[in-house]
PDB file of N, CA and C in Angstrom:
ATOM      1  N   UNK A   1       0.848  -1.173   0.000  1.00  0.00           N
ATOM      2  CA  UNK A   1       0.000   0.000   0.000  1.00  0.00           C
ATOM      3  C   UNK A   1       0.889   1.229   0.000  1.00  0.00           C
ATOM      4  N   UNK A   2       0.493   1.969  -1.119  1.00  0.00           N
ATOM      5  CA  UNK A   2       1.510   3.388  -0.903  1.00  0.00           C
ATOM      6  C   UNK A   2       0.856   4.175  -0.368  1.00  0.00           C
ATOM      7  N   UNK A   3       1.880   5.273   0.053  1.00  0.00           N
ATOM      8  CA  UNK A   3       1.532   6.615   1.194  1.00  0.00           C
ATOM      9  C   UNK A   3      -0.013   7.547   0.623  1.00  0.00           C
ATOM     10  N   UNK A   4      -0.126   7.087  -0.588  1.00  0.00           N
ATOM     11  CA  UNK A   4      -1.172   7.815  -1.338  1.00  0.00           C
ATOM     12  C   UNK A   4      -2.350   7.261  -0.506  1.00  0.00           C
ATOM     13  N   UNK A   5      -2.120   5.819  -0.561  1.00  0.00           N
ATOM     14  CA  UNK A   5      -3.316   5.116  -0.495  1.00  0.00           C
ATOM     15  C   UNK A   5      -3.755   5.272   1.485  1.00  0.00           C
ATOM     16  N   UNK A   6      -2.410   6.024   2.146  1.00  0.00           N
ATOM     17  CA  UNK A   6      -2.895   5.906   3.416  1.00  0.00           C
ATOM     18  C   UNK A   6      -3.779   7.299   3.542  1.00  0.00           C
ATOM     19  N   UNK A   7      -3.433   8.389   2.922  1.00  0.00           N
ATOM     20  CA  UNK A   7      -4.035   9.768   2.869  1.00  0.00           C
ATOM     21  C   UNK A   7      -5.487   9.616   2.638  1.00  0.00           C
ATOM     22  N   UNK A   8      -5.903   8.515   1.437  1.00  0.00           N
ATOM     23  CA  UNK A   8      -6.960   8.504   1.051  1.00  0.00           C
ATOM     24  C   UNK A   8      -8.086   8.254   2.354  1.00  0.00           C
ATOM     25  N   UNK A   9      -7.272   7.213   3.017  1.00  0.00           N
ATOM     26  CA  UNK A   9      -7.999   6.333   4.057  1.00  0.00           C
ATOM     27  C   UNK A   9      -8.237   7.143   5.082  1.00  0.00           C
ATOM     28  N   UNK A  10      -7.350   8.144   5.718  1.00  0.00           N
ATOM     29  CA  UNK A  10      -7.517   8.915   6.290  1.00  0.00           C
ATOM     30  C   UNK A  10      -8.514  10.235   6.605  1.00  0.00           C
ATOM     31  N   UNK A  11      -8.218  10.482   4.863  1.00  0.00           N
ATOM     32  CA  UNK A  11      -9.476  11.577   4.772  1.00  0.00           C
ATOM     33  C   UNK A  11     -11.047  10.789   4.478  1.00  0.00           C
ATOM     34  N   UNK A  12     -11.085   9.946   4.241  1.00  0.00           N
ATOM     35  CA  UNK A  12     -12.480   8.921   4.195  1.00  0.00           C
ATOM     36  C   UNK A  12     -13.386   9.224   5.824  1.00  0.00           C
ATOM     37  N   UNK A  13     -12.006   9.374   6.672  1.00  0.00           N
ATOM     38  CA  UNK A  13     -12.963   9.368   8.146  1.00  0.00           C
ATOM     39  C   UNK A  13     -13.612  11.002   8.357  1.00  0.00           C
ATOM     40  N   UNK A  14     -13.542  12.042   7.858  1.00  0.00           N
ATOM     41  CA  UNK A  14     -13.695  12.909   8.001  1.00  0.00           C
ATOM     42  C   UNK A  14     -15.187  12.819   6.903  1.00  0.00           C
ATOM     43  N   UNK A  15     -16.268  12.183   7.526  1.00  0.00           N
ATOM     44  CA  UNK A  15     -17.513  12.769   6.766  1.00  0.00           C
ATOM     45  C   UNK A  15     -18.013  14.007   6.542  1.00  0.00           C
ATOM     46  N   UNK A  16     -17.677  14.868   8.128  1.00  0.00           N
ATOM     47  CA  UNK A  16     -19.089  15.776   8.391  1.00  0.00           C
ATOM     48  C   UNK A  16     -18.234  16.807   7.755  1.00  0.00           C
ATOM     49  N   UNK A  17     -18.873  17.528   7.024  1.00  0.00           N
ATOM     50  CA  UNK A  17     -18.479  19.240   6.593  1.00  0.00           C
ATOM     51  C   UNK A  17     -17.965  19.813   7.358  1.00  0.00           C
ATOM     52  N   UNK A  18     -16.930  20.232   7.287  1.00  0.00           N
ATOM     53  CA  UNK A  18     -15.930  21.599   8.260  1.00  0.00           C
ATOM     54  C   UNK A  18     -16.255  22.879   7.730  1.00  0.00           C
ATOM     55  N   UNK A  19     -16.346  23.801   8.370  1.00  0.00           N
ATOM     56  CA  UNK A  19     -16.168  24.923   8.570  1.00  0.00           C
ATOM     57  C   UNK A  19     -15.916  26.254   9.120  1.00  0.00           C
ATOM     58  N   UNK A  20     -14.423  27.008   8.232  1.00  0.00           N
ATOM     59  CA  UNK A  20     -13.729  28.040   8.853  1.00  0.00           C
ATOM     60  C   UNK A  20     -14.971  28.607  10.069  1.00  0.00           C
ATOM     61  N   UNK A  21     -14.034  28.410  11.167  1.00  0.00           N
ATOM     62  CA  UNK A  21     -14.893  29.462  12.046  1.00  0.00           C
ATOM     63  C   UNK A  21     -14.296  29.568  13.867  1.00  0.00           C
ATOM     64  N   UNK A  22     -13.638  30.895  13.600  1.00  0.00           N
ATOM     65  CA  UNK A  22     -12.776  31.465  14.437  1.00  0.00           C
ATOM     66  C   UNK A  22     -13.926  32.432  15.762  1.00  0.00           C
ATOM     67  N   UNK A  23     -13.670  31.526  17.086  1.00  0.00           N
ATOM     68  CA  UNK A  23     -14.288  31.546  18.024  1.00  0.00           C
ATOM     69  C   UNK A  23     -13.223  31.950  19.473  1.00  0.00           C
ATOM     70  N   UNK A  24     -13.550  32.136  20.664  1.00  0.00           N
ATOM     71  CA  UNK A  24     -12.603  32.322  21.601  1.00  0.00           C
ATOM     72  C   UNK A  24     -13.576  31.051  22.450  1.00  0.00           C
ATOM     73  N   UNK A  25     -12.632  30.310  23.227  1.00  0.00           N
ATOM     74  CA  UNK A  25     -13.589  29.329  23.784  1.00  0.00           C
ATOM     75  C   UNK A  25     -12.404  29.436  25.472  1.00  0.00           C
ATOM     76  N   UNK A  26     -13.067  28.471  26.509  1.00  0.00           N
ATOM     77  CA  UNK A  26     -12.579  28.382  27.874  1.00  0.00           C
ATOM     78  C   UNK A  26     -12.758  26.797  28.048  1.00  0.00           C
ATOM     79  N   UNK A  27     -11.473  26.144  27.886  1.00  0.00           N
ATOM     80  CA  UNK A  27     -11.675  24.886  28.451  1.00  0.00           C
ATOM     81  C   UNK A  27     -11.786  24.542  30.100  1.00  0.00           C
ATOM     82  N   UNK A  28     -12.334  24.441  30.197  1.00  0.00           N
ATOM     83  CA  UNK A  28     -12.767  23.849  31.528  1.00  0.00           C
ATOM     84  C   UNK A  28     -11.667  22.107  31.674  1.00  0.00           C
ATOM     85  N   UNK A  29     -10.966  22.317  32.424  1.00  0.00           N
ATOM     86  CA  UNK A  29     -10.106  20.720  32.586  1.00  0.00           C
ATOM     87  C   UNK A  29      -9.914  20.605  34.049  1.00  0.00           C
ATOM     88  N   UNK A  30     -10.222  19.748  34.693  1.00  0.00           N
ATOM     89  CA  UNK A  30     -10.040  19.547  36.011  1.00  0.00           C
ATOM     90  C   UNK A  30     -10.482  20.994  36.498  1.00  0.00           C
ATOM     91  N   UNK A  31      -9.367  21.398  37.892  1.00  0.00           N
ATOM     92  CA  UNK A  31     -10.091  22.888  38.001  1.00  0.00           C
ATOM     93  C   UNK A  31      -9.141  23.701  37.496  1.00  0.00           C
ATOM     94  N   UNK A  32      -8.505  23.564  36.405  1.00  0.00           N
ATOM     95  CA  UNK A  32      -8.261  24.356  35.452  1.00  0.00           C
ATOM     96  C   UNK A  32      -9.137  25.364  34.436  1.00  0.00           C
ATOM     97  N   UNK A  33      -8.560  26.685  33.926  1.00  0.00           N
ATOM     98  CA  UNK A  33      -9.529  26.899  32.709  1.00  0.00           C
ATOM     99  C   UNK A  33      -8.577  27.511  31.978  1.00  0.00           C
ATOM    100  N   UNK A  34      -8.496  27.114  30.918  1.00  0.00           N
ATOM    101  CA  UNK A  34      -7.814  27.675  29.862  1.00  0.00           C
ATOM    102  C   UNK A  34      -8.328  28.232  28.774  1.00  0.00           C
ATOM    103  N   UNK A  35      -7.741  29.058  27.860  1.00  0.00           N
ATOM    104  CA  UNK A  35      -8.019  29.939  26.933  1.00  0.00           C
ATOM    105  C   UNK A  35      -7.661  29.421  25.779  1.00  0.00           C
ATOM    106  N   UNK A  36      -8.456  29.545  24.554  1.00  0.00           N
ATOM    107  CA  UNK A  36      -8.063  28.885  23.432  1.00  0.00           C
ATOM    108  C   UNK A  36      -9.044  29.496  22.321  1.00  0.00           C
ATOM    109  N   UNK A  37      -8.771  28.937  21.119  1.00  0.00           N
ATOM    110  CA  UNK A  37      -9.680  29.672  19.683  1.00  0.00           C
ATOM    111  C   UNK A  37      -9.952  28.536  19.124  1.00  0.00           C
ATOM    112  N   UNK A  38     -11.252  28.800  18.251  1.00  0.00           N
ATOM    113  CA  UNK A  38     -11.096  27.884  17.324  1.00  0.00           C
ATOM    114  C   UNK A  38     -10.730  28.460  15.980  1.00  0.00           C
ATOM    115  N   UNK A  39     -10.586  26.639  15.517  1.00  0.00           N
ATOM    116  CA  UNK A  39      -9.877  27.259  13.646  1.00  0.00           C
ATOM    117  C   UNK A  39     -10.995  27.122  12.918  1.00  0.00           C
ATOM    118  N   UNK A  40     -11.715  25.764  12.974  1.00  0.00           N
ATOM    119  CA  UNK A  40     -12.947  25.149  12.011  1.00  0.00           C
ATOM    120  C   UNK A  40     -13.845  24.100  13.049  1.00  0.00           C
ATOM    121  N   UNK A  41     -15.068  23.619  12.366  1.00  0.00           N
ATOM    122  CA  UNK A  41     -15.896  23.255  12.896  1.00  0.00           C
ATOM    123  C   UNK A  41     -16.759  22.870  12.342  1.00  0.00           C
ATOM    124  N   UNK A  42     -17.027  21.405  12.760  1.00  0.00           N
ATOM    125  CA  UNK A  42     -17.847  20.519  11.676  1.00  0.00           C
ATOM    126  C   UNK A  42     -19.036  19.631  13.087  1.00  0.00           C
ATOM    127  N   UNK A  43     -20.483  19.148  12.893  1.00  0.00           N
ATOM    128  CA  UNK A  43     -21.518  18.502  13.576  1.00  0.00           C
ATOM    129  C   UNK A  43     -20.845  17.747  14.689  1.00  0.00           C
ATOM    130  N   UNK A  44     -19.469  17.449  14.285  1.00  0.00           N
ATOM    131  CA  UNK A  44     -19.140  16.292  15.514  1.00  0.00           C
ATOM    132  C   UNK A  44     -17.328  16.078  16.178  1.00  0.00           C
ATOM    133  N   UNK A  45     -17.000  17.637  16.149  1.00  0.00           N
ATOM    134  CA  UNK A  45     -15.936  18.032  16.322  1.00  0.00           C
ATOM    135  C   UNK A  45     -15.091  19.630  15.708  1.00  0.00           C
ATOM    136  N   UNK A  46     -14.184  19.898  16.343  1.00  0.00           N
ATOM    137  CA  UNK A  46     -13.657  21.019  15.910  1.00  0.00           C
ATOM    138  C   UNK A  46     -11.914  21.052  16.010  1.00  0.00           C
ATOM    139  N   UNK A  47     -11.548  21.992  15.482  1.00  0.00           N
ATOM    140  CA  UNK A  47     -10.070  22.009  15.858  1.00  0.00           C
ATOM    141  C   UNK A  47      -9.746  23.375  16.780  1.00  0.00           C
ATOM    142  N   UNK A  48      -9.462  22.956  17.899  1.00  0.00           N
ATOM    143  CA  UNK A  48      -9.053  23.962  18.957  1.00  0.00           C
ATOM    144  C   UNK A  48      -7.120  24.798  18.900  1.00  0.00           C
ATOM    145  N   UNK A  49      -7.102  25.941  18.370  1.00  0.00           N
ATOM    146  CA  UNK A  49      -5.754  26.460  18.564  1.00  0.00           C
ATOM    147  C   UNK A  49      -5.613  26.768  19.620  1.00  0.00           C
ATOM    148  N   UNK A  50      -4.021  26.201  20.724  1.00  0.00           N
ATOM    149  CA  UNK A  50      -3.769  26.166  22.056  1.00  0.00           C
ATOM    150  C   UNK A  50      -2.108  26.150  21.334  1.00  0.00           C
ATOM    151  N   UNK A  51      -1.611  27.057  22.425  1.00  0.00           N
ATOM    152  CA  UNK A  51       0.243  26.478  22.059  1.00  0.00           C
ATOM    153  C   UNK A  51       0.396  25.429  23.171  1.00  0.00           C
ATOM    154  N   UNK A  52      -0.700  25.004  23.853  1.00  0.00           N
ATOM    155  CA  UNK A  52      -0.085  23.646  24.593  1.00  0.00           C
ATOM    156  C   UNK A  52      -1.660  23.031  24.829  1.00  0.00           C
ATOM    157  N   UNK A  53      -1.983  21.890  23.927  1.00  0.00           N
ATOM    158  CA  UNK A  53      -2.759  21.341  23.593  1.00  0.00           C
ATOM    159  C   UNK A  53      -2.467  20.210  24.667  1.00  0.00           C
ATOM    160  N   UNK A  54      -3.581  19.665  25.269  1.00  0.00           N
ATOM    161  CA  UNK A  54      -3.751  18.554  25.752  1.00  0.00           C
ATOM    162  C   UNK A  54      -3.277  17.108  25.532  1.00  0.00           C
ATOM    163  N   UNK A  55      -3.385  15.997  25.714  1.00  0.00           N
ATOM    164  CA  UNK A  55      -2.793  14.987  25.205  1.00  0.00           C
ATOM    165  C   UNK A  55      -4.291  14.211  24.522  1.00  0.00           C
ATOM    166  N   UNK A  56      -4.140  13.288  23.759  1.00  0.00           N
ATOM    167  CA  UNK A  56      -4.820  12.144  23.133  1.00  0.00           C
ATOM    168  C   UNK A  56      -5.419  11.479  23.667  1.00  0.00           C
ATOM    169  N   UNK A  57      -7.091  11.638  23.655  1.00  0.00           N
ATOM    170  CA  UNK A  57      -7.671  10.754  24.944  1.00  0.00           C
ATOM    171  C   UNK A  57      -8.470  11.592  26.177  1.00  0.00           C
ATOM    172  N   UNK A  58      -7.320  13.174  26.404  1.00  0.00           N
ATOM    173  CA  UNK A  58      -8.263  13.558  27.280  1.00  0.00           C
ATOM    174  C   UNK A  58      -9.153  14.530  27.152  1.00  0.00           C
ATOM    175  N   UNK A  59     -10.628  14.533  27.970  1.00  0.00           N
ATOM    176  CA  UNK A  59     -11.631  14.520  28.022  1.00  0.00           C
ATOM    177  C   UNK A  59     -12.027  16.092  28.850  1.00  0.00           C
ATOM    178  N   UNK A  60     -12.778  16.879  28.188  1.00  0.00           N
ATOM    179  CA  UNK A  60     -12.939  18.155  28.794  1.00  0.00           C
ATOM    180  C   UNK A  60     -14.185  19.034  28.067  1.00  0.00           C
ATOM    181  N   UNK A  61     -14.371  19.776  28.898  1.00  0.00           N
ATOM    182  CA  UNK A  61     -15.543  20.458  28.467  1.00  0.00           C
ATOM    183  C   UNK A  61     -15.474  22.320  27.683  1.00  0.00           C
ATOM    184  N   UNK A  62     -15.724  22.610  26.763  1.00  0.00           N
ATOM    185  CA  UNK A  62     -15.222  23.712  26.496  1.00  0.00           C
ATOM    186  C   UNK A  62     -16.797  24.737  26.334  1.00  0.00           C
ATOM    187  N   UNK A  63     -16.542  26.000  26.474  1.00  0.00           N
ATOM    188  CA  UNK A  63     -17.275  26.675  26.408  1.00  0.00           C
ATOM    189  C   UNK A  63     -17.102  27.946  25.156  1.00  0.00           C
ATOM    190  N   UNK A  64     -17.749  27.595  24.079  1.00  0.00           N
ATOM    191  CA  UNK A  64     -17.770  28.674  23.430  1.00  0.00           C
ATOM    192  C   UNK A  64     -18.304  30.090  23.483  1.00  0.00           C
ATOM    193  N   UNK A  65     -17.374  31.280  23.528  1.00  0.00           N
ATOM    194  CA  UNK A  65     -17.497  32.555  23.617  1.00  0.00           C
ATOM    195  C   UNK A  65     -18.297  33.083  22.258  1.00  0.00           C
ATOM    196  N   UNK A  66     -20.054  32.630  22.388  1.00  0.00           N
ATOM    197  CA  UNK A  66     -20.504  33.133  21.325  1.00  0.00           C
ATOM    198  C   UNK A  66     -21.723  34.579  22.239  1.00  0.00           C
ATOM    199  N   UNK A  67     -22.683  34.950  21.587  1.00  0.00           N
ATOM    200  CA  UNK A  67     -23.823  35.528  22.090  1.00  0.00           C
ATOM    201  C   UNK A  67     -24.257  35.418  23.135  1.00  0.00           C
ATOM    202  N   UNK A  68     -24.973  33.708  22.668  1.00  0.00           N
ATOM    203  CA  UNK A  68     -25.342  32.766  23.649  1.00  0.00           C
ATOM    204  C   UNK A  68     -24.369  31.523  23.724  1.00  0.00           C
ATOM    205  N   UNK A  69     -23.611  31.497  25.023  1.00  0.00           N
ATOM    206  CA  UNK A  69     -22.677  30.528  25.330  1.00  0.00           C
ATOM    207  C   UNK A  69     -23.346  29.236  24.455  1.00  0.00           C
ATOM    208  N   UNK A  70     -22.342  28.590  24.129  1.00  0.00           N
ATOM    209  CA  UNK A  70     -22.792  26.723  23.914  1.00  0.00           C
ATOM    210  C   UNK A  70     -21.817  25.744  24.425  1.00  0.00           C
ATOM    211  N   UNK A  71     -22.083  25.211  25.413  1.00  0.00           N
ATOM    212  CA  UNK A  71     -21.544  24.390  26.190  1.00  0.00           C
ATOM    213  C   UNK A  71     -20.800  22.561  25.685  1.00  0.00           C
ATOM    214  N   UNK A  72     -19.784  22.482  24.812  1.00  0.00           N
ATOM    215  CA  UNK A  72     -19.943  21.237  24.787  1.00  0.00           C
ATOM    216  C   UNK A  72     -19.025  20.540  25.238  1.00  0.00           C
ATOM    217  N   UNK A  73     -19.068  19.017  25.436  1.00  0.00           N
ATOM    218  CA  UNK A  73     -18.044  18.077  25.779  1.00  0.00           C
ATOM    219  C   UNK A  73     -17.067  17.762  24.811  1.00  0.00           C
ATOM    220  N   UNK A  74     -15.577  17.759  25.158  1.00  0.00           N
ATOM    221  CA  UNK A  74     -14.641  17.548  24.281  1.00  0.00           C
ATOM    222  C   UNK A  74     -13.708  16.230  24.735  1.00  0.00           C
ATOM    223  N   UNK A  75     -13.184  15.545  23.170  1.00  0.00           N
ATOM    224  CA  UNK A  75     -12.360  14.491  23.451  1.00  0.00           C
ATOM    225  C   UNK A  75     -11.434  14.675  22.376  1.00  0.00           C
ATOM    226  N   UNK A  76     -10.104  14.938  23.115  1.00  0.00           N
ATOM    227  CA  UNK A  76      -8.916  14.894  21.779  1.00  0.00           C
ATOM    228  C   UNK A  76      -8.555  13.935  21.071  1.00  0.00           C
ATOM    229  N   UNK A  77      -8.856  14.029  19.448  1.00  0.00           N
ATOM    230  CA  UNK A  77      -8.383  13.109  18.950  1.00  0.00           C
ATOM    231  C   UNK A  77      -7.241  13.140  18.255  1.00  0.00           C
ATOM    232  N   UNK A  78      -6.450  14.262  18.080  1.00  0.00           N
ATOM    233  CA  UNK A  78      -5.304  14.453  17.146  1.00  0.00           C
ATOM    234  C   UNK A  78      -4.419  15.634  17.675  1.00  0.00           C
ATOM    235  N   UNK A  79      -3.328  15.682  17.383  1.00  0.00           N
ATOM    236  CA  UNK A  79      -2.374  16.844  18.085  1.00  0.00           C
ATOM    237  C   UNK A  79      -1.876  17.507  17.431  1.00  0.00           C
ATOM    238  N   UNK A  80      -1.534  18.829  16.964  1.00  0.00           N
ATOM    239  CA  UNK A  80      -0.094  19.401  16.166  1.00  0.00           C
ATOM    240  C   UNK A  80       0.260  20.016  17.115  1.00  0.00           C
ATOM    241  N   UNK A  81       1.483  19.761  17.465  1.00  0.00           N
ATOM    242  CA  UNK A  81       2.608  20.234  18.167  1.00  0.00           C
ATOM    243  C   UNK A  81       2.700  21.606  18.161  1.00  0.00           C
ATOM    244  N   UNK A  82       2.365  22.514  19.015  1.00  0.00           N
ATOM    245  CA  UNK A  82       2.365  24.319  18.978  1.00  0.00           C
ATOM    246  C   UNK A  82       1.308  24.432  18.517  1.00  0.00           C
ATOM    247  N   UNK A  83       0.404  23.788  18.204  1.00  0.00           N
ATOM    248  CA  UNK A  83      -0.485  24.616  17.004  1.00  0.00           C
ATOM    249  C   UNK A  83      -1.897  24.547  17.533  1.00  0.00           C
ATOM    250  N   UNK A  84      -1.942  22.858  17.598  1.00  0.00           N
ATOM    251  CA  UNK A  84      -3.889  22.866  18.802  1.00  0.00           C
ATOM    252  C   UNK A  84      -3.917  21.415  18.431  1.00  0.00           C
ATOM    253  N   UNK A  85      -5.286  20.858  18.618  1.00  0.00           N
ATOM    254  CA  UNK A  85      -5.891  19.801  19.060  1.00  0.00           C
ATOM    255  C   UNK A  85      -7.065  19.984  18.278  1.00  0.00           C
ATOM    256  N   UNK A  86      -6.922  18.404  17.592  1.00  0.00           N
ATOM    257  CA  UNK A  86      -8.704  18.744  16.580  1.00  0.00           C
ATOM    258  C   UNK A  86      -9.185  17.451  18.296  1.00  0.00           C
ATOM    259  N   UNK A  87     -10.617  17.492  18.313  1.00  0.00           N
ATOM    260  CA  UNK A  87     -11.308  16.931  19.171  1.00  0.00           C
ATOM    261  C   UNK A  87     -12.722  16.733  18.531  1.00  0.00           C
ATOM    262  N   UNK A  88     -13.501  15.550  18.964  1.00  0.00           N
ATOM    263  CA  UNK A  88     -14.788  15.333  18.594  1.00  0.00           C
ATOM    264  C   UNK A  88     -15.443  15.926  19.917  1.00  0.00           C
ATOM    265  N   UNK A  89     -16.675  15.667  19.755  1.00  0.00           N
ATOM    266  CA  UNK A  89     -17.364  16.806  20.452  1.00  0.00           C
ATOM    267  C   UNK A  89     -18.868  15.918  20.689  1.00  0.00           C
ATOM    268  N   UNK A  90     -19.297  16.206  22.185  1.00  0.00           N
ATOM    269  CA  UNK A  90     -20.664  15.643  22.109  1.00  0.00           C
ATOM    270  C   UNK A  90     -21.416  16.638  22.815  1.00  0.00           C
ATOM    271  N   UNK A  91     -22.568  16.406  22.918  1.00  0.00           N
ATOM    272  CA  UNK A  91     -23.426  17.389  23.492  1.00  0.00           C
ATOM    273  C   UNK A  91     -24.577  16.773  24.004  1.00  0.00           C
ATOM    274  N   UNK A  92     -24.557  17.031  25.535  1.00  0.00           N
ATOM    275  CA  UNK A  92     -25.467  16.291  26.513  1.00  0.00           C
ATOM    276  C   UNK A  92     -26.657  16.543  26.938  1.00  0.00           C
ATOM    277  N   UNK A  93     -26.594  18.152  26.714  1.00  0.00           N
ATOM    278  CA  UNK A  93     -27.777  18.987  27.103  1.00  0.00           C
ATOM    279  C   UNK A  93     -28.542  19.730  25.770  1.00  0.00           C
ATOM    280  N   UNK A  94     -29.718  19.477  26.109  1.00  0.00           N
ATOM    281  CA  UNK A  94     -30.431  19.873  24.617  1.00  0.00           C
ATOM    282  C   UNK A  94     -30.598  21.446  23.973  1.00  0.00           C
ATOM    283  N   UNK A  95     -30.608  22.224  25.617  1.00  0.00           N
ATOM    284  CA  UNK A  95     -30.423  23.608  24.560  1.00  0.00           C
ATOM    285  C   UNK A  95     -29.116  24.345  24.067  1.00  0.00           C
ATOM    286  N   UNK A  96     -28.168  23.031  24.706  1.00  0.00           N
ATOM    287  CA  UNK A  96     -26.596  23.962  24.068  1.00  0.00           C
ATOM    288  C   UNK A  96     -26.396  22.994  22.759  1.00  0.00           C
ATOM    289  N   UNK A  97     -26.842  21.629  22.760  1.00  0.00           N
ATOM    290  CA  UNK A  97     -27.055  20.919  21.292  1.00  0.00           C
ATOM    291  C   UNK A  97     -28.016  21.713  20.051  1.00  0.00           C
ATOM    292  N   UNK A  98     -28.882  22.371  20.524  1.00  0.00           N
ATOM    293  CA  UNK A  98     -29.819  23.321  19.822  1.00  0.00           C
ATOM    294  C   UNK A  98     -28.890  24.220  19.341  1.00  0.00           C
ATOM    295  N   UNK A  99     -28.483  25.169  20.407  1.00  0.00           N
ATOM    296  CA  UNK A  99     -27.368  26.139  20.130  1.00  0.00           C
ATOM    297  C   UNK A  99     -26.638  25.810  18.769  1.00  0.00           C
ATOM    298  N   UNK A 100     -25.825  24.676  19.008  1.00  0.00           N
ATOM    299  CA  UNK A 100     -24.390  24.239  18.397  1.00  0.00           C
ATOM    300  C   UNK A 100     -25.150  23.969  16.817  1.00  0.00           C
ATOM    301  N   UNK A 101     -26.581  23.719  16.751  1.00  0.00           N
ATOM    302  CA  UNK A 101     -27.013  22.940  15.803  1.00  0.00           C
ATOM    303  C   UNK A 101     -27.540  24.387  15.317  1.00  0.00           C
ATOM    304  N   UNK A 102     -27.813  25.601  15.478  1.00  0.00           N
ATOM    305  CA  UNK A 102     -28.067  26.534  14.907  1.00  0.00           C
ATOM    306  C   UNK A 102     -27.147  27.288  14.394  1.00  0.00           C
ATOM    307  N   UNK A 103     -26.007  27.124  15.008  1.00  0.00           N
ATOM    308  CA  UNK A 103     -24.318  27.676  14.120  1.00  0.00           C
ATOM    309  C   UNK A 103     -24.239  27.169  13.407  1.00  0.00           C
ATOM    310  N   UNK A 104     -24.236  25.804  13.518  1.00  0.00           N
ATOM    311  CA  UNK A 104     -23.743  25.034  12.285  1.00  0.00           C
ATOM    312  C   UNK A 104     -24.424  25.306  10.722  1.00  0.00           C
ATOM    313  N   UNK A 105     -26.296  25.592  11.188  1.00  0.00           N
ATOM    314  CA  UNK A 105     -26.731  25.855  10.161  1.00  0.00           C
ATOM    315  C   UNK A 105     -26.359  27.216   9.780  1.00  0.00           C
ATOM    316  N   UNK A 106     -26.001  28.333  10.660  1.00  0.00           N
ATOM    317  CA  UNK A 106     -25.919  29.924   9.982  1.00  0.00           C
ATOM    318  C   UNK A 106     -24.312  29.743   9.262  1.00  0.00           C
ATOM    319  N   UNK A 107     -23.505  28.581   9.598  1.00  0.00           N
ATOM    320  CA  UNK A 107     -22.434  28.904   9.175  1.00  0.00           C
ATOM    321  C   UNK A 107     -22.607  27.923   7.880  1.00  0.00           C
ATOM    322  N   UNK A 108     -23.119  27.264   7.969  1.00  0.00           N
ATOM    323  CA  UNK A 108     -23.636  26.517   5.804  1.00  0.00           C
ATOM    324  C   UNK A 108     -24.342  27.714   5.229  1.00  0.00           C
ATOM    325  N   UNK A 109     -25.217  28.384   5.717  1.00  0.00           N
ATOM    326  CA  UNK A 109     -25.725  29.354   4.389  1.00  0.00           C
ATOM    327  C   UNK A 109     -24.704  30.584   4.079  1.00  0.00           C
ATOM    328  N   UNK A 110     -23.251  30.951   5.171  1.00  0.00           N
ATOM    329  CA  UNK A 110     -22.980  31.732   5.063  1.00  0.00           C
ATOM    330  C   UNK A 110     -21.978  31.489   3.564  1.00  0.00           C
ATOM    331  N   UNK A 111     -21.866  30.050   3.758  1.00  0.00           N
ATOM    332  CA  UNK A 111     -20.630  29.474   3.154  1.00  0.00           C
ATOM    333  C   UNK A 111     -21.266  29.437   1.527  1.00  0.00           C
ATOM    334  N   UNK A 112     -22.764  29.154   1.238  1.00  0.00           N
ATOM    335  CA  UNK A 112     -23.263  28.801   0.370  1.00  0.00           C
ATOM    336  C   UNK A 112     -23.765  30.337  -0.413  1.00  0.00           C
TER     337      UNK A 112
END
């Protein structure tokens, strides 16, 4: 299998639509809170810019600095070194899932 064929496989896992969208968010980690941005943002994850990103695996809650806050749960799945942490994302409570699900739609028509 060549390196082509691993890229392909890779980007196969990325279903949901991304989109650019630069946010200020507060991770909540233990009783930590840290400061961070986002880059992009897709139904079931985002990529968080941090110059010291978390490790692989752990589990935290972030709060996006929008209007109306939207509260969601985060799990890191990938790292760049200096740069941030992409993470999937769930959402437990229905009016910050509402929330998250009404960005998502203002940010497809903005795109379209």
């Amino acid at each position: 299998m060549g390196s082509g064929d691993q890229w392909v496989r890779r980007s196969d896992r990325r279903w949901a639509t991304r989109y650019s969208f630069r946010a200020n968010l507060e991770i909540e980690w233990g009783s930590a809170v840290l400061r961070a941005s986002t880059r992009d943002i897709s139904c079931n994850g985002m990529f968080i810019e941090s110059a010291d990103p978390l490790w692989i695996g752990a589990g935290f809650t972030a709060h996006l600095a929008l209007h109306r806050s939207v509260k969601v749960d985060c799990s890191v799945k990938r790292i760049e070194p200096g740069i941030g942490m992409g993470v999937a994302v769930t959402l437990s409570d229905g009016q910050h899932e509402q929330r998250y699900q009404d960005l998502l739609a203002s940010l497809s028509h903005t795109g379209s």
